[in-house]
Protein backbone atom coordinates (compact mmCIF):
# COMPACT_ATOMS: atom_id res chain seq x y z
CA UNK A 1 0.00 0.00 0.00
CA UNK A 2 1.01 3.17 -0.98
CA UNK A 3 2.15 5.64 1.85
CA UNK A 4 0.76 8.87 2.80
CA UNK A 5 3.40 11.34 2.73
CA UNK A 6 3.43 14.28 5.41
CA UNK A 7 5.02 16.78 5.81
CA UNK A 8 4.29 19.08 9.36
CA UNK A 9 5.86 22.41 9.34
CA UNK A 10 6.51 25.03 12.20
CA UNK A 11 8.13 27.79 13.59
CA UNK A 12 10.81 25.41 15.31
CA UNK A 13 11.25 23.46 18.02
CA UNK A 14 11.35 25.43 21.27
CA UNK A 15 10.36 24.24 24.16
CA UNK A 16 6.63 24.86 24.76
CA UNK A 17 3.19 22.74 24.58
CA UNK A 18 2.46 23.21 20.82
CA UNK A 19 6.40 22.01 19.80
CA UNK A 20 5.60 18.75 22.38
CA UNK A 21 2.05 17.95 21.21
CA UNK A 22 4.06 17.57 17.91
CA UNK A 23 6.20 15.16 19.16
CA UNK A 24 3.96 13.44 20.82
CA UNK A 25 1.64 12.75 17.62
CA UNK A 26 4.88 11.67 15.64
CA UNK A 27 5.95 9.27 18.27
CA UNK A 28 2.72 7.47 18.00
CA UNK A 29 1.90 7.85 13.72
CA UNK A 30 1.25 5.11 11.69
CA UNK A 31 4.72 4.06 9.68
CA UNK A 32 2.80 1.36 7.68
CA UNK A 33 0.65 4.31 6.41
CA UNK A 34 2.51 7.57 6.58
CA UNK A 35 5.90 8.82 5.47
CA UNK A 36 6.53 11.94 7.88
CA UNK A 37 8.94 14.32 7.30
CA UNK A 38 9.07 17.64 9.24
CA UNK A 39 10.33 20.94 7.82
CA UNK A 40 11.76 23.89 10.68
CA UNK A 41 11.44 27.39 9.24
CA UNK A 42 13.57 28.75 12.00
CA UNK A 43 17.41 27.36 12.52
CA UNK A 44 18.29 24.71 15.14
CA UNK A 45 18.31 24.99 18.39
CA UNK A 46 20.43 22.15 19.87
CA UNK A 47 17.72 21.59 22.21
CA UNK A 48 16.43 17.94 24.08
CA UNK A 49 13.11 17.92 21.85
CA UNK A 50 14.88 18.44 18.59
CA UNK A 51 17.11 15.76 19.30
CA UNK A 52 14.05 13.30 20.38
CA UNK A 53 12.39 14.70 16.68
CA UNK A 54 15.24 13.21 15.00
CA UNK A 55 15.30 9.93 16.28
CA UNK A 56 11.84 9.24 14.59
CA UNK A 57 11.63 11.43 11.42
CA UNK A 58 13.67 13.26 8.66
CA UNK A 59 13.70 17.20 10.17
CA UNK A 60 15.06 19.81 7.54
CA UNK A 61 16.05 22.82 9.35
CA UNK A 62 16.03 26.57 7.33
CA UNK A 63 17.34 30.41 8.49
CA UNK A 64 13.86 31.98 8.50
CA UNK A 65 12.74 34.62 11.48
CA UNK A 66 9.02 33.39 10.64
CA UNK A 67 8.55 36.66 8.62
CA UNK A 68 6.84 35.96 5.21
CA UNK A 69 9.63 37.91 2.18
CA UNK A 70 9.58 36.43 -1.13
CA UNK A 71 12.85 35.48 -0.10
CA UNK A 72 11.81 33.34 2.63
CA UNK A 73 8.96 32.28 1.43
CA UNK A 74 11.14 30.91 -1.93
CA UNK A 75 13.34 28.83 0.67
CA UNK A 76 10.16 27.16 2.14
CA UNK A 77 8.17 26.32 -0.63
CA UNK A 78 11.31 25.03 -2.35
CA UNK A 79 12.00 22.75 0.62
CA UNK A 80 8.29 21.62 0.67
CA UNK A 81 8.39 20.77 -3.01
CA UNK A 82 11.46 17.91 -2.21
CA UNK A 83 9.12 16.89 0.44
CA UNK A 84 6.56 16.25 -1.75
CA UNK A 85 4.09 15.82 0.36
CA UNK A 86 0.34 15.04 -0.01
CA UNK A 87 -0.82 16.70 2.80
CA UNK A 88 0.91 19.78 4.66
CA UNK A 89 -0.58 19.92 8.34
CA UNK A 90 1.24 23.39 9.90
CA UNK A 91 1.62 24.97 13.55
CA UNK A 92 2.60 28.69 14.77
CA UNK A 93 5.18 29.76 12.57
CA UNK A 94 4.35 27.62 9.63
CA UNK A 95 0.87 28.82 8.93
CA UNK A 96 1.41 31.42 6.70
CA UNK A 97 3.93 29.27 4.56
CA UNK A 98 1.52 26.66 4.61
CA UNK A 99 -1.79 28.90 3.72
CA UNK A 100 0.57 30.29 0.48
CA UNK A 101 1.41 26.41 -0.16
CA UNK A 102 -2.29 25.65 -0.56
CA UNK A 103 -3.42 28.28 -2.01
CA UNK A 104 -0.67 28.43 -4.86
CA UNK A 105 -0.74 24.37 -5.57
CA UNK A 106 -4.57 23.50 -4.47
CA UNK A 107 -2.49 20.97 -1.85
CA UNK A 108 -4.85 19.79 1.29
CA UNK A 109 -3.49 21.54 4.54
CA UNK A 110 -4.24 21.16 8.55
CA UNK A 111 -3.66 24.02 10.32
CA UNK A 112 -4.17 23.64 14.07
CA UNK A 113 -5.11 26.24 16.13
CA UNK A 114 -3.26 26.04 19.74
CA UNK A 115 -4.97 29.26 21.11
CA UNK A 116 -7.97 31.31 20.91
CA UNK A 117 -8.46 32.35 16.81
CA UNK A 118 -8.23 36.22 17.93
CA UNK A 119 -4.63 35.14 19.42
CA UNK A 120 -3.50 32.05 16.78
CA UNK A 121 -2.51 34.26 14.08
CA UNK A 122 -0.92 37.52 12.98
CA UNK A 123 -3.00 39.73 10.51
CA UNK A 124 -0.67 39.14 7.78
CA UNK A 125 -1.46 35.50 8.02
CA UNK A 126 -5.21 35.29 8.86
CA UNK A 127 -5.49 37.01 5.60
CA UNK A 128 -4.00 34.04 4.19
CA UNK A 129 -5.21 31.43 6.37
CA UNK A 130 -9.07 32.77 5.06
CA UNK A 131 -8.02 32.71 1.89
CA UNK A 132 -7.27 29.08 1.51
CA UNK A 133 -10.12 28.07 3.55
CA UNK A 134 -12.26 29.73 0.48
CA UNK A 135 -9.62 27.79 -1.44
CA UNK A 136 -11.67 24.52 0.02
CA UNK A 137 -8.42 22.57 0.43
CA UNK A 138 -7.42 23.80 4.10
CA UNK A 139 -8.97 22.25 7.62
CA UNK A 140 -8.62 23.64 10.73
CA UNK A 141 -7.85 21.83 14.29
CA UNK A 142 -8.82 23.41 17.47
CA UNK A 143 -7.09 21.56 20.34
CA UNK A 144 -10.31 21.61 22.20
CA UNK A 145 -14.13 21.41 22.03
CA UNK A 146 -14.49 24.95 23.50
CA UNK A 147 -12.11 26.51 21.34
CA UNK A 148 -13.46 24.74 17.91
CA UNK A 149 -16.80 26.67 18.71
CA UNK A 150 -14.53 29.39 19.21
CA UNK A 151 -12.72 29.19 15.97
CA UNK A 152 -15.57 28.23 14.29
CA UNK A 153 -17.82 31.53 15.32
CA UNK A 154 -14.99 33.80 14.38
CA UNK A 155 -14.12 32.27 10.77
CA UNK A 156 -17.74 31.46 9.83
CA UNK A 157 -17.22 27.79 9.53
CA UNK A 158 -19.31 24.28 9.48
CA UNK A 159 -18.38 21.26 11.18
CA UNK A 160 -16.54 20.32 7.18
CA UNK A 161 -13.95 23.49 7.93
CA UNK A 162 -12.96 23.07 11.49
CA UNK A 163 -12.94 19.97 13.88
CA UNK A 164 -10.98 19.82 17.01
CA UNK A 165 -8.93 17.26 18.00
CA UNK A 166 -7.84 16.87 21.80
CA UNK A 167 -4.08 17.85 22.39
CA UNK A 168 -2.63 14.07 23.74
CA UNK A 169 0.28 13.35 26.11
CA UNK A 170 2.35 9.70 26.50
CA UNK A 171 -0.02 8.93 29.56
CA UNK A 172 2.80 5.82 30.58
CA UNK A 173 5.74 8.65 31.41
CA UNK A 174 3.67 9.89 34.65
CA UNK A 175 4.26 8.08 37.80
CA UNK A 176 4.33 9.48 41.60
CA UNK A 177 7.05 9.01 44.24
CA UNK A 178 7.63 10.09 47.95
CA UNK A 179 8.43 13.43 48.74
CA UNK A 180 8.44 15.26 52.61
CA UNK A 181 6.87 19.13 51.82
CA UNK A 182 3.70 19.74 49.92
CA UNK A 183 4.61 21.10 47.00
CA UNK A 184 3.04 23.44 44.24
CA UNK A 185 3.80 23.13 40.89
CA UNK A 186 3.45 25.12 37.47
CA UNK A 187 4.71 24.10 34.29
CA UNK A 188 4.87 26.87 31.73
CA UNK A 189 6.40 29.72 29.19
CA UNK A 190 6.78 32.64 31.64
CA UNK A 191 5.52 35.34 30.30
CA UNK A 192 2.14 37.90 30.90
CA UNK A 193 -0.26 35.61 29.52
CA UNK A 194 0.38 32.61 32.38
CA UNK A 195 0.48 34.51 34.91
CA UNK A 196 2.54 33.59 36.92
CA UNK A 197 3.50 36.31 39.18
CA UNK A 198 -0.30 35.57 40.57
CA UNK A 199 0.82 32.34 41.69
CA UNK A 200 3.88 33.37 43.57
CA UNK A 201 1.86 36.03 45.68
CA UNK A 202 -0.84 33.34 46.06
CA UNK A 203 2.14 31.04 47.08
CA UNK A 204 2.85 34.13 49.61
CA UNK A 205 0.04 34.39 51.43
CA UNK A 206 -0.59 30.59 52.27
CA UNK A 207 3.16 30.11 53.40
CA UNK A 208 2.66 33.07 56.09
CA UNK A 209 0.39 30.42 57.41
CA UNK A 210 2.29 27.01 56.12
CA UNK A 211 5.37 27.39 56.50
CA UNK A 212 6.45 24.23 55.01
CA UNK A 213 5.12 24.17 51.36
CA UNK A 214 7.07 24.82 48.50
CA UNK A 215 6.49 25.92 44.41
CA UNK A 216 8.05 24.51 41.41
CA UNK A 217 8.28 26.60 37.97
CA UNK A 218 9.00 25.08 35.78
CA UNK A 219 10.07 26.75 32.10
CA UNK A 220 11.59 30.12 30.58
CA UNK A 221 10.44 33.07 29.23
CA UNK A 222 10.45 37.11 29.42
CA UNK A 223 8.95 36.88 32.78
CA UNK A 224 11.60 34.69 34.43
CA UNK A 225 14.16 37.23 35.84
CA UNK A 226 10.90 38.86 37.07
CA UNK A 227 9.65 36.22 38.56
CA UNK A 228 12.47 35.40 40.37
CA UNK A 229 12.75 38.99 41.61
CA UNK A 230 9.43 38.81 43.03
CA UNK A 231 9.81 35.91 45.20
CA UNK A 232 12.81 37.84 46.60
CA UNK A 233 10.58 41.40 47.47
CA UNK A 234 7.77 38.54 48.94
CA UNK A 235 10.61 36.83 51.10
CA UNK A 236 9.79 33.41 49.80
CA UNK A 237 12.55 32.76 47.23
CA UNK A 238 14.24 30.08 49.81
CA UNK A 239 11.13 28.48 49.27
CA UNK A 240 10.46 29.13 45.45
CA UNK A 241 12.45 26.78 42.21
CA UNK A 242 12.70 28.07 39.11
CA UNK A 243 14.08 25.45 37.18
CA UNK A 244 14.42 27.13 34.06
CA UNK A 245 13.33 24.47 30.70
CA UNK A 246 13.92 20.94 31.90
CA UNK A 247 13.05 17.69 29.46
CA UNK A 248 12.30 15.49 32.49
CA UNK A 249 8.63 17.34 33.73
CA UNK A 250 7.17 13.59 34.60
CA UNK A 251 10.07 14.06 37.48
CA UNK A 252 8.89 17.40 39.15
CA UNK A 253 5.38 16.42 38.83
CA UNK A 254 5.84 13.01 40.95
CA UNK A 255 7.33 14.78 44.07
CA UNK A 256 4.44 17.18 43.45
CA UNK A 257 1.03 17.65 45.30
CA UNK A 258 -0.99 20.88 43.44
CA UNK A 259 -0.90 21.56 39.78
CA UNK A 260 -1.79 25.64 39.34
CA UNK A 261 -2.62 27.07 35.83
CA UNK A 262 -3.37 31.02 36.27
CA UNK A 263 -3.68 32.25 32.52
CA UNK A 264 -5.45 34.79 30.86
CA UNK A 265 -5.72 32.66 27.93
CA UNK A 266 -5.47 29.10 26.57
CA UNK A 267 -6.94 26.25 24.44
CA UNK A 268 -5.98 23.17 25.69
CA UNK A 269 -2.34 22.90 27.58
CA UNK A 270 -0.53 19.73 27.49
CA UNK A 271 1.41 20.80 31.24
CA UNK A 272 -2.39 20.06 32.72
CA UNK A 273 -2.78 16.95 31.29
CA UNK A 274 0.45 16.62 32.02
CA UNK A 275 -0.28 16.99 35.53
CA UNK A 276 -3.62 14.74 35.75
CA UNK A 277 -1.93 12.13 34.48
CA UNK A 278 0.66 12.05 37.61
CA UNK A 279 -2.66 12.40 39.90
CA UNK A 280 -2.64 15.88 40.36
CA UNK A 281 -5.66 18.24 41.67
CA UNK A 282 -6.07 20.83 39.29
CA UNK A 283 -6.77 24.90 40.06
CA UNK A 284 -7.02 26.71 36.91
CA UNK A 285 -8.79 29.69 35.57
CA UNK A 286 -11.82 29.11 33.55
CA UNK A 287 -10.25 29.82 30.13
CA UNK A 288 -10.18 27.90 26.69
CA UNK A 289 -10.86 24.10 27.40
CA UNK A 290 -9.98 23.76 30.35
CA UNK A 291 -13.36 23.37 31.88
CA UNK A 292 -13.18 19.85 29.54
CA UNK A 293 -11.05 18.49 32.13
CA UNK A 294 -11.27 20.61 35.23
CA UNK A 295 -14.11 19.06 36.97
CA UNK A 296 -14.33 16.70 40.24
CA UNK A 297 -10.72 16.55 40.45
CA UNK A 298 -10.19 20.27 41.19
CA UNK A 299 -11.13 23.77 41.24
CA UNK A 300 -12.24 26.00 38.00
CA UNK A 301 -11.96 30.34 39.23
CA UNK A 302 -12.40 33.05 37.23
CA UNK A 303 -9.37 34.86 35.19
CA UNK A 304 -8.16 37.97 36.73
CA UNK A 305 -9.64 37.08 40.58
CA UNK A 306 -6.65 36.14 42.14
CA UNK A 307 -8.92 36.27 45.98
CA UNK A 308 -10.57 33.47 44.27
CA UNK A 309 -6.74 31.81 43.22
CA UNK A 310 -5.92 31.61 46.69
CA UNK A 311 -8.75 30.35 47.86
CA UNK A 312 -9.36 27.69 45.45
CA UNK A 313 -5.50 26.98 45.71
CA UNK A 314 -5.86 26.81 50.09
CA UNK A 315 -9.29 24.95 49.96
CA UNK A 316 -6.99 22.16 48.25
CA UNK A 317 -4.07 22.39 50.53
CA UNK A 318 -6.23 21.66 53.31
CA UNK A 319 -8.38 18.93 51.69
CA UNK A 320 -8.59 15.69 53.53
CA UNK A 321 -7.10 12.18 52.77
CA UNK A 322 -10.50 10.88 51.37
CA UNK A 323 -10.71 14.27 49.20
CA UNK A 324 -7.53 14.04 47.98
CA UNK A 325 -7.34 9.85 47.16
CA UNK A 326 -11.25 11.18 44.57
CA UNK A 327 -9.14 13.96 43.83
CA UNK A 328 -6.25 11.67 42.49
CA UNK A 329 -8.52 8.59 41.22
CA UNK A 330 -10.62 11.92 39.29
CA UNK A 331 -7.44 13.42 37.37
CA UNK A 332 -6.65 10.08 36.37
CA UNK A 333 -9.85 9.01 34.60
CA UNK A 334 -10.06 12.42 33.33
CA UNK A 335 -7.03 12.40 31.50
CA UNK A 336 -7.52 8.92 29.75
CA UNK A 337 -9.53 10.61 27.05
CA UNK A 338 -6.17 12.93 25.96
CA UNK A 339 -3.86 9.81 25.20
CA UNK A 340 -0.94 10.68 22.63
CA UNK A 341 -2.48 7.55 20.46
CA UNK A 342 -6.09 8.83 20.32
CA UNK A 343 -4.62 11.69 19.24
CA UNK A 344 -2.21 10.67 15.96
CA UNK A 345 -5.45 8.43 15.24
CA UNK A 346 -7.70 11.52 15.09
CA UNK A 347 -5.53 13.64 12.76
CA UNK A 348 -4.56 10.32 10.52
CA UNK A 349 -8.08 10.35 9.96
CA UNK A 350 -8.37 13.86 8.89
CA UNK A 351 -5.38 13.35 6.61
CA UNK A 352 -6.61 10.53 4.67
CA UNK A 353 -10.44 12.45 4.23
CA UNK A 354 -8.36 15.23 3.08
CA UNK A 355 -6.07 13.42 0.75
């Protein structure tokens, strides 16, 4: 049987949930069915991820800054065309290549959508992205019930156009393991959409009364020398590890007690399944999806009430034995829906409609 050949094109691979949900969909494709190959716009990195890429599929690195110039745009679609691929599915920085792909050659191309549609693209390239949905070759993938409706009502499309497909995670890395404090974890790019500076004055307030618990953050960003500088001005930096980007999450979450997600903004982030699947509680603003999996086994609050962050965040701190085993047992059913299989099954699916 002849093979399907893919090619899946982004910015690069940094470290950050849309770069890992890409990973974990190639770990788990069909090879009987598809030929994958995986084309970088942006040079290499040298990073962990890139080097786990590699091991599975053929990655072509380029020089691009993720601007569209004819110039860049020339290198792309020339690297595309020794692809040759049937299908072009694209994330972040490969969208606009990918919209210009379809719309010049009438190729079928997946463009999933990791964040709310007013957030997922620049103008430049929603132009383009609308352009080859009229084209009636291009698909887009929300990464979560909630946000399909939401990319659905803001591009005009039917159920044909847009489908969402949930963002899956290797559910067999996550395990849990003894640890003395209680400790607090968050797992995230640090910048002014996650928040995180909320966290650490939440963390604040409940160590003036438990003097004991600790918070993980995990990841990089704009926000990190802030962040750090904060815990200092709240006195709790003895208390407060910033890892910095780490490869190993499944080891911080197992000696961990609270997962806290405190954005302004998401769809559908792999750190939270991340976290139900080592039997975490959840607290998490009510934004994007996250109401999909945010149910018995934590606590939803609204975005911007950080009164309500504490709370929610305390009210589990001091939960019981019993509340915390339904807690655990809650995350873990929960989560079994967002497997990294169910997910490469979905969007083989859509591929072979589309081709």
């Amino acid at each position: 049987m002849k093979k399907t050949r893919l090619s899946i094109v982004l910015g690069g691979f940094a470290i950050g949930g849309a770069e890992n949900m890409v990973f974990e969909q190639i770990k788990k494709m069909n090879t009987d069915r598809f030929c994958v190959n995986v084309l970088c716009c942006s040079p290499k990195k040298n990073n962990a991820l890139e080097a786990a890429v590699e091991k599975l599929v053929p990655v072509t690195y380029l020089t691009e800054t993720g601007r569209i110039t004819p110039g860049s745009l020339i290198r792309v679609l020339k690297a595309l065309r020794k692809q040759k691929p049937d299908v072009v599915h694209t994330h972040l920085g490969g969208n606009g290549f990918g919209a210009i792909w379809s719309i010049l050659f009438g190729k079928p191309l997946v463009i999933t959508v990791h964040t709310t549609p007013q957030k997922a693209f620049t103008a430049k390239v929603e132009k383009l992205v609308r352009q080859a949905l009229r084209k009636g070759k291009t698909r887009l993938v929300a990464v979560s019930e909630e946000n399909a409706k939401a990319v659905k009502a803001y591009f005009g499309l039917d159920d044909k156009k847009c489908v969402f497909v949930n963002n899956g995670i290797d559910l067999d890395r996550f395990y849990r393991s003894a640890h003395e404090n209680v400790t607090i974890i968050h797992v995230g790019r640090q910048d002014d959409n996650k928040n995180q500076a909320a966290l650490i004055r939440c963390f604040a307030r409940l160590r003036e009364k438990e003097p004991n618990v600790k918070l993980l953050l995990l990841g990089d960003g704009p926000n990190h020398g802030a962040l750090a500088q904060l815990a200092k001005e709240l006195n709790v930096a003895d208390a407060v590890t910033l890892t910095g980007n780490v490869s190993n999450t499944e080891d911080y979450y197992a000696v961990s007690d609270l997962y806290v997600q405190c954005s302004h903004r998401e769809a559908m982030p792999l750190c939270v399944l991340e976290a139900m699947a080592a039997g975490l509680p959840i607290v998490s603003t009510d934004v994007g999806g996250l109401r999909d999996v945010v149910q018995d086994n934590g606590i939803l609050v609204p975005d911007n009430n950080e009164e309500a962050l504490y709370q929610a965040i305390e009210t589990i701190y001091r939960q019981t034995p019993e509340e915390a085993a339904a807690r655990q047992h809650a995350s873990g059913r929960l989560v079994q829906g967002y497997s990294s299989q169910a997910m490469a099954r979905a969007y083989e699916d859509i591929y072979k409609q589309m081709c």
